[in-house]
Protein backbone atom coordinates (compact mmCIF):
# COMPACT_ATOMS: atom_id res chain seq x y z
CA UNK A 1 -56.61 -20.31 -16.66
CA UNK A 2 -53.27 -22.31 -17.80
CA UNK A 3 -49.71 -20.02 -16.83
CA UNK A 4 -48.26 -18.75 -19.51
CA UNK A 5 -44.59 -19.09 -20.88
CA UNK A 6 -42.57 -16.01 -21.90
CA UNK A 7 -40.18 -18.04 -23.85
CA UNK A 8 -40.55 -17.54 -27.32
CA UNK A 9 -43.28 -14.83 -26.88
CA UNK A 10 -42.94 -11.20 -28.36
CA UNK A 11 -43.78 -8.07 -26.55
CA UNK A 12 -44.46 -4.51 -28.12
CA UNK A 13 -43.91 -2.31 -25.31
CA UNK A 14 -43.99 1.66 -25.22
CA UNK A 15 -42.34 3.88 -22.48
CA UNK A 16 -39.18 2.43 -20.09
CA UNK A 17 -36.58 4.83 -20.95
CA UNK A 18 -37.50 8.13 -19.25
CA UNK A 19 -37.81 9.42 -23.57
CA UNK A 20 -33.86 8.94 -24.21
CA UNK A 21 -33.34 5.04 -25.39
CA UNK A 22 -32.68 5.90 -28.49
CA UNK A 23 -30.07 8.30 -27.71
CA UNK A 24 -27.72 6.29 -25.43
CA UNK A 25 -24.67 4.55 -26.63
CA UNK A 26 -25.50 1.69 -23.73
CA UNK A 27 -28.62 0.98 -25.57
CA UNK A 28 -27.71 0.75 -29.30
CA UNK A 29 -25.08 -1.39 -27.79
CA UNK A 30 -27.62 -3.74 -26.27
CA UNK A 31 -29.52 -3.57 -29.44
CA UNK A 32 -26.97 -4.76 -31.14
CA UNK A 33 -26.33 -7.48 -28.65
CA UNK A 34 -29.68 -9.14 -29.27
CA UNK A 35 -28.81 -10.03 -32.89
CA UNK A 36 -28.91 -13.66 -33.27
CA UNK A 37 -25.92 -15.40 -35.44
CA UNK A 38 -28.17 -15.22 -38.52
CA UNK A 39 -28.10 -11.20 -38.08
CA UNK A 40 -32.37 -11.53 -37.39
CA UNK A 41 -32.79 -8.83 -34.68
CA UNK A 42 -34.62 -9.45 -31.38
CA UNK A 43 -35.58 -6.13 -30.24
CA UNK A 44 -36.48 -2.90 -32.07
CA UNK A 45 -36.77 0.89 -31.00
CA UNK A 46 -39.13 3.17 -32.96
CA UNK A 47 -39.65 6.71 -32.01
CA UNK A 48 -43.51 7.27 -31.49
CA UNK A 49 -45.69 10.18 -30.03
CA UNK A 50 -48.13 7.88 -28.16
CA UNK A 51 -50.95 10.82 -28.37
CA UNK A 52 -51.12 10.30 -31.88
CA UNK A 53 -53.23 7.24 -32.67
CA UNK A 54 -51.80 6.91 -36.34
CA UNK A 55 -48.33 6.63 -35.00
CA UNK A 56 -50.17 3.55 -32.35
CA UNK A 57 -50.93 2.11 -35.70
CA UNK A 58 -47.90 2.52 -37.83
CA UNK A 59 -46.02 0.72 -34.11
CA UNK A 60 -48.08 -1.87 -35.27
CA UNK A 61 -47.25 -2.28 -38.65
CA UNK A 62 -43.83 -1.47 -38.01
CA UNK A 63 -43.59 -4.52 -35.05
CA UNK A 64 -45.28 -6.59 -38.18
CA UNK A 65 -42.39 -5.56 -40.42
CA UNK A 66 -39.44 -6.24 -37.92
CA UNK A 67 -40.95 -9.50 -36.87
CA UNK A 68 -41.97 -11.53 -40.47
CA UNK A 69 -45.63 -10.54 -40.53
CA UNK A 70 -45.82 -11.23 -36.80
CA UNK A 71 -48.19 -10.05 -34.12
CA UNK A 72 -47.22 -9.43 -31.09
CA UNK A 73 -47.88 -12.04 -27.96
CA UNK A 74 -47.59 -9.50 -24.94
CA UNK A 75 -48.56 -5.03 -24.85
CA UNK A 76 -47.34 -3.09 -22.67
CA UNK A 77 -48.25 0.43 -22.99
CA UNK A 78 -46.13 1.90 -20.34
CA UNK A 79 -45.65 5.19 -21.79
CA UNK A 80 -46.76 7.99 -19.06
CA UNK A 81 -45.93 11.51 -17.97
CA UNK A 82 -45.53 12.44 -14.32
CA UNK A 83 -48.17 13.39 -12.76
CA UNK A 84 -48.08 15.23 -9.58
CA UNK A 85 -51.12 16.11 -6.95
CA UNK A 86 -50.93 19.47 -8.51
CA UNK A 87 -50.28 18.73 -12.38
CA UNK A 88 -52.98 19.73 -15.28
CA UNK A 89 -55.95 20.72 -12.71
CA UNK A 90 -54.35 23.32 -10.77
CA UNK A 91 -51.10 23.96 -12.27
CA UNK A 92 -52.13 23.22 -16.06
CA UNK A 93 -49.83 24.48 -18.91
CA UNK A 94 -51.42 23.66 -21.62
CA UNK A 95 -52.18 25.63 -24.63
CA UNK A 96 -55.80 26.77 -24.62
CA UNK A 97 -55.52 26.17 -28.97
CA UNK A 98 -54.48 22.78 -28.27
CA UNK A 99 -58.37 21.94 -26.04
CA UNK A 100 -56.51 18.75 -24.51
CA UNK A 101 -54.68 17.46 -21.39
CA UNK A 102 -51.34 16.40 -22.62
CA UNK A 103 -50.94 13.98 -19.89
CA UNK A 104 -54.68 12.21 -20.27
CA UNK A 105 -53.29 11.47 -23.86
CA UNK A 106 -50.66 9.79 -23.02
CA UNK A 107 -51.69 8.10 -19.75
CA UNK A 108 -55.19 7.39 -20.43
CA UNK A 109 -55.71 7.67 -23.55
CA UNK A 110 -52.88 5.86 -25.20
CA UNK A 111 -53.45 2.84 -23.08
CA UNK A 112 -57.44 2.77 -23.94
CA UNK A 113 -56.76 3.44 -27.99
CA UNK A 114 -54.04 0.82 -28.26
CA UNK A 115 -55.63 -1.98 -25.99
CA UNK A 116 -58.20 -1.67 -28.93
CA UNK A 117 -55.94 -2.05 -31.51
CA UNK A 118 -53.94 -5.32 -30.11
CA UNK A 119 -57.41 -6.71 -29.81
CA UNK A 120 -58.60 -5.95 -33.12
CA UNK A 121 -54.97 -7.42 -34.74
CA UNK A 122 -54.56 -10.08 -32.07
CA UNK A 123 -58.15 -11.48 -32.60
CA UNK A 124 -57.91 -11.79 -36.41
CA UNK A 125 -53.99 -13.31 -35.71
CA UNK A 126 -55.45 -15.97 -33.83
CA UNK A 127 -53.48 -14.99 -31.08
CA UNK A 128 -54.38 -15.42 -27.06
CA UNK A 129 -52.27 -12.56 -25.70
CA UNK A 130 -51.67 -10.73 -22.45
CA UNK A 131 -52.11 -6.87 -22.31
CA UNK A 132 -51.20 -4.89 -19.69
CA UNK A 133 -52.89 -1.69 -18.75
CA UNK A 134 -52.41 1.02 -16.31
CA UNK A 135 -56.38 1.48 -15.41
CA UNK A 136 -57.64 0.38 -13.00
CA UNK A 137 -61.49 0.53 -14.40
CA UNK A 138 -61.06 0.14 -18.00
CA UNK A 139 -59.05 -3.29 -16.67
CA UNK A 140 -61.64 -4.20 -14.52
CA UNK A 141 -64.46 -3.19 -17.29
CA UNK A 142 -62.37 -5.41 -19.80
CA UNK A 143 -62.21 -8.35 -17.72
CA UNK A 144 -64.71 -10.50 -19.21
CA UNK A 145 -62.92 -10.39 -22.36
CA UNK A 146 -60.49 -13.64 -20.96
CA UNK A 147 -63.55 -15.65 -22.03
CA UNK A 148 -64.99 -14.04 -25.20
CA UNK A 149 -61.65 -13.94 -27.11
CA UNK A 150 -59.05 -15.22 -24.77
CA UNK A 151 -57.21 -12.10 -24.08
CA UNK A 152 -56.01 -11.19 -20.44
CA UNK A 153 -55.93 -7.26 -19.53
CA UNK A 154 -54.54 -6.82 -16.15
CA UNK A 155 -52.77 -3.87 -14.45
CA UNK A 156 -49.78 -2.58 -12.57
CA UNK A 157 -50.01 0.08 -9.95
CA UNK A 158 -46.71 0.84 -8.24
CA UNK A 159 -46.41 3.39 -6.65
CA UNK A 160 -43.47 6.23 -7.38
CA UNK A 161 -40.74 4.57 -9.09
CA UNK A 162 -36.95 5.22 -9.06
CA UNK A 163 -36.44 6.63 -12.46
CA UNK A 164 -34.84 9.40 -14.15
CA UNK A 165 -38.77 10.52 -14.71
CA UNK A 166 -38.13 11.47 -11.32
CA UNK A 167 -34.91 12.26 -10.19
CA UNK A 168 -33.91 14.50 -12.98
CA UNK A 169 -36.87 16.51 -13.21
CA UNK A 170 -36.80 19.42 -11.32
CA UNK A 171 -40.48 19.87 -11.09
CA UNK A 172 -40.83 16.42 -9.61
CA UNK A 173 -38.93 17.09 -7.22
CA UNK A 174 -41.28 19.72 -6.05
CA UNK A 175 -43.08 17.35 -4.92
CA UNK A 176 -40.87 14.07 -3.76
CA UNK A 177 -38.11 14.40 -0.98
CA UNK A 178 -35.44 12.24 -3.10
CA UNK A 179 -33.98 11.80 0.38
CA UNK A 180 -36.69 10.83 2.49
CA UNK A 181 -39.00 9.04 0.60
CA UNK A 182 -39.00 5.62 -0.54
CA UNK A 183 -38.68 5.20 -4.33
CA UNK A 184 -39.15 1.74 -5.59
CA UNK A 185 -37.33 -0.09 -7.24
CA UNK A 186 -38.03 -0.54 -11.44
CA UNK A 187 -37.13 -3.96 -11.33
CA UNK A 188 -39.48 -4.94 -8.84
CA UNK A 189 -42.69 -3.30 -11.23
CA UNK A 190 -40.43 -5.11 -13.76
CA UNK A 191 -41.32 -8.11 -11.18
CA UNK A 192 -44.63 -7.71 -10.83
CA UNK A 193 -45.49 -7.38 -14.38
CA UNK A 194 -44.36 -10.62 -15.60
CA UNK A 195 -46.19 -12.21 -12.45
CA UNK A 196 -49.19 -10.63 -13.98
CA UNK A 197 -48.37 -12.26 -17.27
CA UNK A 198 -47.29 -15.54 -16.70
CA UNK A 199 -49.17 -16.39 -12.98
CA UNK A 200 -52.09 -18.18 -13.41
CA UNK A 201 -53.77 -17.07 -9.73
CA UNK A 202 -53.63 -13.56 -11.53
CA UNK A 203 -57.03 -13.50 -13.65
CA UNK A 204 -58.47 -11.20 -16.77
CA UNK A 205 -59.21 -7.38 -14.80
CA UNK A 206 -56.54 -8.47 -12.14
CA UNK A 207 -55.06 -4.50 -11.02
CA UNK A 208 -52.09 -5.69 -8.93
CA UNK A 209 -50.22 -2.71 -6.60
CA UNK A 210 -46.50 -3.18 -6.54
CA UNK A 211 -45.85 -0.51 -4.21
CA UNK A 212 -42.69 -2.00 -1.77
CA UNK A 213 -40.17 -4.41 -2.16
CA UNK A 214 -42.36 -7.86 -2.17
CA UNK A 215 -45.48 -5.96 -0.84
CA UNK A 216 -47.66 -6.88 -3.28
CA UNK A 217 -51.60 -6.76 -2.56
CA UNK A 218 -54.90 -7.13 -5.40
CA UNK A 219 -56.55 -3.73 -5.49
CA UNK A 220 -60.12 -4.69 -4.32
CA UNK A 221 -63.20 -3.17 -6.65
CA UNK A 222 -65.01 -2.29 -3.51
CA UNK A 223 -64.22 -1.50 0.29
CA UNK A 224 -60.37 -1.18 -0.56
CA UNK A 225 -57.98 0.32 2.40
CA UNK A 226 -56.32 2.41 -0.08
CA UNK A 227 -52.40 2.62 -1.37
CA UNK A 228 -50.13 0.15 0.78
CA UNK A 229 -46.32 0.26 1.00
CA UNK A 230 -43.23 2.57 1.72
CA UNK A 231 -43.63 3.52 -2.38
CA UNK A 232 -47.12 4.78 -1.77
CA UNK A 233 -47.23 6.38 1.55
CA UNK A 234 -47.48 10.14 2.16
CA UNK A 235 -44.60 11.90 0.99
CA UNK A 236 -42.11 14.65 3.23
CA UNK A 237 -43.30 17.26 0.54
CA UNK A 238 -47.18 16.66 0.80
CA UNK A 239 -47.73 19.52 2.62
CA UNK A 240 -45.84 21.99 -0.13
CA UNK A 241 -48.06 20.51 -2.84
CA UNK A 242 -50.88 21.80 -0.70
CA UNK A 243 -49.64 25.22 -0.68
CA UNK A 244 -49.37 25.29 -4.67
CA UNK A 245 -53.09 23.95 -4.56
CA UNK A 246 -53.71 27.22 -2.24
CA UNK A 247 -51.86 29.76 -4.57
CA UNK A 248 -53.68 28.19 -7.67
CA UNK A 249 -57.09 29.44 -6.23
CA UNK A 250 -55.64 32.30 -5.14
CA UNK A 251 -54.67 33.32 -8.40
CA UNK A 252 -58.06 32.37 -9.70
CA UNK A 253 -59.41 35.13 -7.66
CA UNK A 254 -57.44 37.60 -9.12
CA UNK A 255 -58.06 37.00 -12.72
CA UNK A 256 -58.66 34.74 -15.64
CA UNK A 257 -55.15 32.81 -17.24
CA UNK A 258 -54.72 34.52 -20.74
């Protein structure tokens, strides 16, 4: 499998800015910074509800538009919702009208519906892309795609990240001790994602865990040892998410959620 070169390449990418990009000054200003002389603009924001597969669609078209009836090279759905060992099963808040998990939509779901698409409009571009995904077994299921159509999926898996997803939520910290755990870095997943892209060692249904500072390690199919790495370890607050697992079947004993 030759390496592949990021120069030149474009990347359609959801998720990155904790759900505020759009509204910082320090972004538009960046935005603006990417212009070339000729006033063609290099990067793009485009507000999109990831659980909606029309809007994955329109992202699409609207990458197509912004880039002269270009597909892109490189996806990267990144978009995801925190997920504590107590969120949706035990703790779930979501609307019995709605019949969904909120957070398998966007972190499972999203990912699956628009690795479809970028095959489907990468295969009839004639492109030979790279697509990033964030599970582990749909990666590993799509990994004989490298040598059907030429398309790489491969996976990140780093373990909690220092981001505002975390340290200005109030329910995450619940769960993580802000002072006594190790949060990792974003620009060493940053790292370890364009290792995935452009490394050749790295092959089609690669899951790669980027979970300390250099401490990267394949995720094995079978017979793995589990999460390595301070970003992964068990964290001071474990045993309080226990407790909320404890009161949640409590307080199924005493009655039915209305």
């Amino acid at each position: 499998m030759p390496e592949f070169n990021l120069k030149g390449k474009k990347a359609l990418i959801t998720g990155g800015g904790s759900a505020d990009i759009s509204l910082q000054q320090i972004a538009k200003e960046w935005l603006l910074s990417t212009e070339t002389s000729q006033g063609s603009q290099r990067a793009s924001f485009h507000k999109t509800d990831v659980r909606k597969w029309a809007q994955l669609e329109e992202l699409f078209d609207v990458f197509e538009n912004q880039f002269n009836g270009d597909v892109p090279d490189i996806v990267v759905p990144g978009a995801g919702l925190y997920e504590p060992s107590t969120n949706t099963f035990w703790g779930d808040q979501d609307s019995t009208n709605g019949s969904r998990y909120k957070i398998f939509d966007v972190n499972i779901l999203h990912p699956i519906k628009m690795t479809r698409i970028a095959i489907r409009r990468m295969t009839r571009a004639g492109k030979k892309p790279v697509s990033k995904q964030a599970l582990s077994q749909f990666v590993r299921c799509m990994e004989p795609l490298e040598r059907l159509a030429g398309i790489r999926v491969v996976a990140v898996a780093p373990g909690v990240v220092d981001t505002p997803l975390f340290r200005d939520s109030a329910k995450a910290r619940e769960h993580i001790d802000l002072e006594n755990d190790f949060l990792l870095p974003a620009e060493e997943v940053v790292k370890g994602m364009i290792a995935l892209i452009t490394d050749s060692k790295y092959p089609s249904g690669t899951v790669l865990e980027v979970a300390d500072i250099g401490g990267w390690r394949e995720v094995k199919l079978l017979n793995d040892s589990g999460p390595e790495g301070r970003a992964s370890s068990s964290r001071a607050k474990a045993v309080e998410a226990i407790k909320f697992v404890e009161e949640a079947i409590r307080n199924d004993f005493r009655g039915p959620r209305l």
